[in-house]
PDB file of N, CA and C in Angstrom:
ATOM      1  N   UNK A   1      37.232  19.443   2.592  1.00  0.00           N
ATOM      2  CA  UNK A   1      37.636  18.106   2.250  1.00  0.00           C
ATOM      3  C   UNK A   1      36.398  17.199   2.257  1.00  0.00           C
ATOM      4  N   UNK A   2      36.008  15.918   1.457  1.00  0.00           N
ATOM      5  CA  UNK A   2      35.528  15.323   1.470  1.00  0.00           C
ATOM      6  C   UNK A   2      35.226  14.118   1.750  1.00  0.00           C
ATOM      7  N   UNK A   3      34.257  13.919   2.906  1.00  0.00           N
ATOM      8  CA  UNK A   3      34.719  12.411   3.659  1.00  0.00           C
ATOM      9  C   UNK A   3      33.123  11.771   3.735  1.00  0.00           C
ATOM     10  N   UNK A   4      33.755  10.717   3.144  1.00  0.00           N
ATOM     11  CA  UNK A   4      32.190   9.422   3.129  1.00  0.00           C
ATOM     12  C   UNK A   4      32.254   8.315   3.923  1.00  0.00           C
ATOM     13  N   UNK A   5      31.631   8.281   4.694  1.00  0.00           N
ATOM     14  CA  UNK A   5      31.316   6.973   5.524  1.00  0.00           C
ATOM     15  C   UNK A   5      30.551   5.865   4.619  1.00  0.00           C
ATOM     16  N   UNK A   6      30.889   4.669   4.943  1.00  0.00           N
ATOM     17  CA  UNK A   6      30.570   3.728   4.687  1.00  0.00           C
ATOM     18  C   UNK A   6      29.769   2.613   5.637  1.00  0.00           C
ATOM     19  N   UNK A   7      29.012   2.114   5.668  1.00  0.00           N
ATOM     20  CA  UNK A   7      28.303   1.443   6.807  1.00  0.00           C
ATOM     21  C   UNK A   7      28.438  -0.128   5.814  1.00  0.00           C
ATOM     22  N   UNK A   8      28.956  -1.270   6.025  1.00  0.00           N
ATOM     23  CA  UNK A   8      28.962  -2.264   5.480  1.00  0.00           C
ATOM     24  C   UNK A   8      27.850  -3.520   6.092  1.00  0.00           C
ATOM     25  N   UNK A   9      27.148  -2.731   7.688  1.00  0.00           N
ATOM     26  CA  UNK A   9      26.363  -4.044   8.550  1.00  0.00           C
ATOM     27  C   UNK A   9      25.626  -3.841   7.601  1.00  0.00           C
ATOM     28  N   UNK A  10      24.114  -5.272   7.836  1.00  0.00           N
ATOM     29  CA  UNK A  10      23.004  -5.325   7.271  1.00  0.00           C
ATOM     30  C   UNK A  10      22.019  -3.770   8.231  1.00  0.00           C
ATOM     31  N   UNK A  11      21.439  -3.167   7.449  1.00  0.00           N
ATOM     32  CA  UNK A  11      19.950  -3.493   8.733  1.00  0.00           C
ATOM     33  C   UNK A  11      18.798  -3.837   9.562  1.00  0.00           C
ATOM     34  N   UNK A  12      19.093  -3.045  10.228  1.00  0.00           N
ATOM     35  CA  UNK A  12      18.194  -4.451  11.220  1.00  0.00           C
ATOM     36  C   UNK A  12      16.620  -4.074  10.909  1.00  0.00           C
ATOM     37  N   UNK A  13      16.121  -5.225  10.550  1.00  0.00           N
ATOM     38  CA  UNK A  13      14.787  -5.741  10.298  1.00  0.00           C
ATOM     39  C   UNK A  13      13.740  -5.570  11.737  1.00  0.00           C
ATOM     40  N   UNK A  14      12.816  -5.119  11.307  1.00  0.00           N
ATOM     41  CA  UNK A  14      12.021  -5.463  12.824  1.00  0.00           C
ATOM     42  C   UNK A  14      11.171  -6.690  12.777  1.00  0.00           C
ATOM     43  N   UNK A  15      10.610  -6.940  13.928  1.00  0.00           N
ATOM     44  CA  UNK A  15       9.951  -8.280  14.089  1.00  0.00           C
ATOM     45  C   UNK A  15       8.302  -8.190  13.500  1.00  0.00           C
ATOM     46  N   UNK A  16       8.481  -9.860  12.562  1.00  0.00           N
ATOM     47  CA  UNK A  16       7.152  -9.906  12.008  1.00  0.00           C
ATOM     48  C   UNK A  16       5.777  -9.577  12.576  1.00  0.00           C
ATOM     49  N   UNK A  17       4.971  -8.551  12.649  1.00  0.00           N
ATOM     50  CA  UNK A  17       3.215  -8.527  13.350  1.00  0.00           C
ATOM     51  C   UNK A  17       2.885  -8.727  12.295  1.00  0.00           C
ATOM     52  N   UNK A  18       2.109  -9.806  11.831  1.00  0.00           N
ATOM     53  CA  UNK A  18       1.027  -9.962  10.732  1.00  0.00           C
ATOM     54  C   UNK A  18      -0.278  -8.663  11.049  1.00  0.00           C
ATOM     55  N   UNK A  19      -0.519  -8.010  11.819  1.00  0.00           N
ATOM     56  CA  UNK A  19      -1.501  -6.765  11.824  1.00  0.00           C
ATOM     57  C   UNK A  19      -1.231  -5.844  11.312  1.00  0.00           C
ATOM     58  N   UNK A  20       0.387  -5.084  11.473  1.00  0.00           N
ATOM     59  CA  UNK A  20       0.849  -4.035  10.678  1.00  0.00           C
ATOM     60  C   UNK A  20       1.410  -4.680   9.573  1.00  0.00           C
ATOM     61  N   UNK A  21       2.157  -5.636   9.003  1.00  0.00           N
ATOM     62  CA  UNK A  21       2.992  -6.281   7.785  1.00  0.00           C
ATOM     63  C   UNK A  21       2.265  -7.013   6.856  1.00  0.00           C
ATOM     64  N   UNK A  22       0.673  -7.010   7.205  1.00  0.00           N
ATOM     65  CA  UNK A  22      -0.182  -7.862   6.255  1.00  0.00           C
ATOM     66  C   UNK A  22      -1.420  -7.332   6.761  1.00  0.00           C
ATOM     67  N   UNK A  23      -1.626  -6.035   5.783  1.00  0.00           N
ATOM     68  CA  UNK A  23      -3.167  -5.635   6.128  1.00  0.00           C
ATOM     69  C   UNK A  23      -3.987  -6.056   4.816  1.00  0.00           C
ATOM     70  N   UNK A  24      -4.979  -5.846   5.550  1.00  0.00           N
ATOM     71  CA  UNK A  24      -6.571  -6.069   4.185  1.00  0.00           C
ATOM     72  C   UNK A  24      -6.573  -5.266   3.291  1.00  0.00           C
ATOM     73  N   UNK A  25      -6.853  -3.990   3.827  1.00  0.00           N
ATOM     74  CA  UNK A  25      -6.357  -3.297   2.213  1.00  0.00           C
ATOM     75  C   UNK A  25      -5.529  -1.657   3.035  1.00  0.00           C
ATOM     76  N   UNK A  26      -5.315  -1.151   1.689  1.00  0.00           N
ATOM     77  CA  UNK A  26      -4.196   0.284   1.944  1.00  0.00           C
ATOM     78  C   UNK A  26      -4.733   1.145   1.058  1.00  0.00           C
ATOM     79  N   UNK A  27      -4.364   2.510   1.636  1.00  0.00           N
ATOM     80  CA  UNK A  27      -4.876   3.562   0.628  1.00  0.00           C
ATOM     81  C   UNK A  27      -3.633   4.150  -0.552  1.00  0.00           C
ATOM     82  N   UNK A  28      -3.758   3.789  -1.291  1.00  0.00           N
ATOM     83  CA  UNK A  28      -2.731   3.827  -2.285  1.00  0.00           C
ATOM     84  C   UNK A  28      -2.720   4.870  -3.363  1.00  0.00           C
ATOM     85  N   UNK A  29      -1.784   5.507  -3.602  1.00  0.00           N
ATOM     86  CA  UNK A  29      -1.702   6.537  -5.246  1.00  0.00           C
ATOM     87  C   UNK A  29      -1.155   5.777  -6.399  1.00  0.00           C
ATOM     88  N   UNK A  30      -2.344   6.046  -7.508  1.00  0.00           N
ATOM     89  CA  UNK A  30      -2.066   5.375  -8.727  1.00  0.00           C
ATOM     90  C   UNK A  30      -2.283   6.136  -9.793  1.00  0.00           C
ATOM     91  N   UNK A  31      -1.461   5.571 -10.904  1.00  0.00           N
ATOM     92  CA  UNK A  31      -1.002   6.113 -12.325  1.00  0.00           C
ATOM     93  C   UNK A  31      -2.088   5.504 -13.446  1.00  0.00           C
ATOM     94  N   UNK A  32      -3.056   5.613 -14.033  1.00  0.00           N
ATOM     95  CA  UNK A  32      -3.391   4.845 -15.131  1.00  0.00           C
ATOM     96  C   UNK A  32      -3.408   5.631 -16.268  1.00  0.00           C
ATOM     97  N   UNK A  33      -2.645   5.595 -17.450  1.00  0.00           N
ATOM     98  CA  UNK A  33      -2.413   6.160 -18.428  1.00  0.00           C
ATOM     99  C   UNK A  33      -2.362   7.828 -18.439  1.00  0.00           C
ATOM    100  N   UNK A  34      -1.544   8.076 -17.501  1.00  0.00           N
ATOM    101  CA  UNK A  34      -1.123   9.381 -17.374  1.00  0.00           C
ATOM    102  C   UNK A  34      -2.483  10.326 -16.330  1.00  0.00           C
ATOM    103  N   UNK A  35      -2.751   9.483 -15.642  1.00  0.00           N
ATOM    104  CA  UNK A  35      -4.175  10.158 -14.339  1.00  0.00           C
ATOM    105  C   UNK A  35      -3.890   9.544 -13.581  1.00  0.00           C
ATOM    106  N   UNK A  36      -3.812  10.695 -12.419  1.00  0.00           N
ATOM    107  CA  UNK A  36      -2.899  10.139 -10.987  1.00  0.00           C
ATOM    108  C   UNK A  36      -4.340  10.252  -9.896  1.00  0.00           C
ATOM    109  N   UNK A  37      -4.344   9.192  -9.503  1.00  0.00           N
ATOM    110  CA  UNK A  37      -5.596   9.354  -8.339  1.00  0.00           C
ATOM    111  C   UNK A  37      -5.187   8.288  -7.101  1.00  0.00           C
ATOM    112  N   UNK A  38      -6.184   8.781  -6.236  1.00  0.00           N
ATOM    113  CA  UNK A  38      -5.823   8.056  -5.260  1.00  0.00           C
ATOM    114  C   UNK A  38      -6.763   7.097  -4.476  1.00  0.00           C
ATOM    115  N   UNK A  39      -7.103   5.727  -4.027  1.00  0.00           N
ATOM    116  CA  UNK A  39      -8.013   5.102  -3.579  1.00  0.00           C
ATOM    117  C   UNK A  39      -7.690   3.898  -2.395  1.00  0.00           C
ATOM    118  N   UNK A  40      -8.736   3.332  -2.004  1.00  0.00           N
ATOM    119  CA  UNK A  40      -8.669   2.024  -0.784  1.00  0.00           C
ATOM    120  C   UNK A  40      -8.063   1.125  -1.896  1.00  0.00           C
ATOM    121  N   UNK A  41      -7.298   0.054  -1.828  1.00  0.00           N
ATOM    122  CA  UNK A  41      -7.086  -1.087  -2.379  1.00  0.00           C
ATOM    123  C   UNK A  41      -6.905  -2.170  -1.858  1.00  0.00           C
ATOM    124  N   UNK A  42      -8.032  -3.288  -1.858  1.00  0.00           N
ATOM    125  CA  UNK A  42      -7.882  -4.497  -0.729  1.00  0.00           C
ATOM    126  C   UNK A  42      -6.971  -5.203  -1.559  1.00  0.00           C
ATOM    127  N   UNK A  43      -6.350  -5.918  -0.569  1.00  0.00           N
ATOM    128  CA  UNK A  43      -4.887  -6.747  -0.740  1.00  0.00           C
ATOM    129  C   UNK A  43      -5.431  -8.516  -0.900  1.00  0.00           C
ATOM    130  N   UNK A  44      -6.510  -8.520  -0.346  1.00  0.00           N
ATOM    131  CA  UNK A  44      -6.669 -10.361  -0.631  1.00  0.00           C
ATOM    132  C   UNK A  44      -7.470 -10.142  -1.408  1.00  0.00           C
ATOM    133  N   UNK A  45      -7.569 -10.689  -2.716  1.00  0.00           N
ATOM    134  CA  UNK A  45      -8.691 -10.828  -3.579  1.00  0.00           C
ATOM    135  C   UNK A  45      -9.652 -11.909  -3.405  1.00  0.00           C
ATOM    136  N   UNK A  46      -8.719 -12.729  -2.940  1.00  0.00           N
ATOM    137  CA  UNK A  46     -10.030 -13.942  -2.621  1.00  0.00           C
ATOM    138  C   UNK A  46     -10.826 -13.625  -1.815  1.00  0.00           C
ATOM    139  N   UNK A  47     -10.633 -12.946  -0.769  1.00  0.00           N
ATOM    140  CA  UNK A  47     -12.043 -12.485   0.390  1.00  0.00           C
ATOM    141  C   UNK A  47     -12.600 -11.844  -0.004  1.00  0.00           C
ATOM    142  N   UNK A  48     -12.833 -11.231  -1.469  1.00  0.00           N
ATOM    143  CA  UNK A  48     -13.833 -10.078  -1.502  1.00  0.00           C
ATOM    144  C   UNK A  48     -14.937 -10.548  -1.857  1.00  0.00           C
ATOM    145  N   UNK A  49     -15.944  -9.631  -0.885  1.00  0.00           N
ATOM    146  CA  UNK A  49     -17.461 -10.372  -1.260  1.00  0.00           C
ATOM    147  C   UNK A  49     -18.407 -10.430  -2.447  1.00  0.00           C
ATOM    148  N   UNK A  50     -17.892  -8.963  -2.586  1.00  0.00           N
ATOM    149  CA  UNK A  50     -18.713  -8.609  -4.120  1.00  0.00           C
ATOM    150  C   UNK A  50     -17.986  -7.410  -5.341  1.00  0.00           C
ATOM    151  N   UNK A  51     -17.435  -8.066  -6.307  1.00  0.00           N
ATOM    152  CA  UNK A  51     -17.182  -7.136  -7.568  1.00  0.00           C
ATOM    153  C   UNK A  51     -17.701  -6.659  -8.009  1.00  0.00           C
ATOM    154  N   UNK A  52     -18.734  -6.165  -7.773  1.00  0.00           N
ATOM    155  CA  UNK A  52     -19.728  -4.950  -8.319  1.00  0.00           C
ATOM    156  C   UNK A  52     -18.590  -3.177  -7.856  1.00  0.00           C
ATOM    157  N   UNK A  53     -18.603  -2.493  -9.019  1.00  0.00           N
ATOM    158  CA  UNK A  53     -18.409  -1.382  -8.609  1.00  0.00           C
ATOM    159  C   UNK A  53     -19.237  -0.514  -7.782  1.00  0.00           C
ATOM    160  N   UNK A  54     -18.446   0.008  -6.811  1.00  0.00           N
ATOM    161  CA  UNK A  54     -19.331   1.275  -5.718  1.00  0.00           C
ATOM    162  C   UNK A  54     -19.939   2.854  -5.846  1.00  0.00           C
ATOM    163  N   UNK A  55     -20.683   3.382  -6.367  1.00  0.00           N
ATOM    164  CA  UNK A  55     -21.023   5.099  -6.563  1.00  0.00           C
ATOM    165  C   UNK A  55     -20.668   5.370  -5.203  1.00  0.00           C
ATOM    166  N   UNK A  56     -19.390   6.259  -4.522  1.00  0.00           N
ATOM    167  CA  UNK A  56     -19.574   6.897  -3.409  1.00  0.00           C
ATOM    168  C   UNK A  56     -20.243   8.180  -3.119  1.00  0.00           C
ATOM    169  N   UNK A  57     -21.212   9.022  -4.572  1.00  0.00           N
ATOM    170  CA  UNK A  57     -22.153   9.978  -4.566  1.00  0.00           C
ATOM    171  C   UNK A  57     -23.161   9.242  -4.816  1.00  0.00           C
ATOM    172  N   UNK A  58     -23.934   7.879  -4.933  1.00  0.00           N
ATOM    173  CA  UNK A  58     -24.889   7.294  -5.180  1.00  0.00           C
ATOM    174  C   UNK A  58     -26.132   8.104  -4.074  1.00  0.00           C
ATOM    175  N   UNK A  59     -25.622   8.466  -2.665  1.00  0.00           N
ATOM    176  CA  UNK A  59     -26.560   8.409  -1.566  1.00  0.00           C
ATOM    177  C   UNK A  59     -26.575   9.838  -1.608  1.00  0.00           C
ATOM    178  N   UNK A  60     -25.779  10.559  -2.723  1.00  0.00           N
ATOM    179  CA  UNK A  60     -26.132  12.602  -2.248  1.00  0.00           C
ATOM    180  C   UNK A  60     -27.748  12.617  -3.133  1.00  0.00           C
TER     181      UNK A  60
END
């Protein structure tokens, strides 16, 4: 027989830390025209110091 529960409460939310709920940046997986990669992505754009792109093999 087939039996479904239903839960109608909200749930419960936890409490705001701006340290874990608003970080600087996250390591994120992304799609750009069918190439899936994965990288850091800072979250405030206004703080960033410099838009220059980075070589992370520049120093081999």
């Amino acid at each position: 027989m087939l039996h479904i529960n239903f839960n109608w409460e909200p749930p419960e939310v936890p409490e705001y830390d701006p340290e874990i709920h608003n970080p600087e940046k996250v390591f994120a997986f992304l799609c750009y025209r069918g190439v899936h990669y994965a990288k850091w992505v800072v979250l405030d754009v206004f703080n960033v110091g410099s838009w220059d792109l980075k070589n992370p093999r520049k120093g081999e």
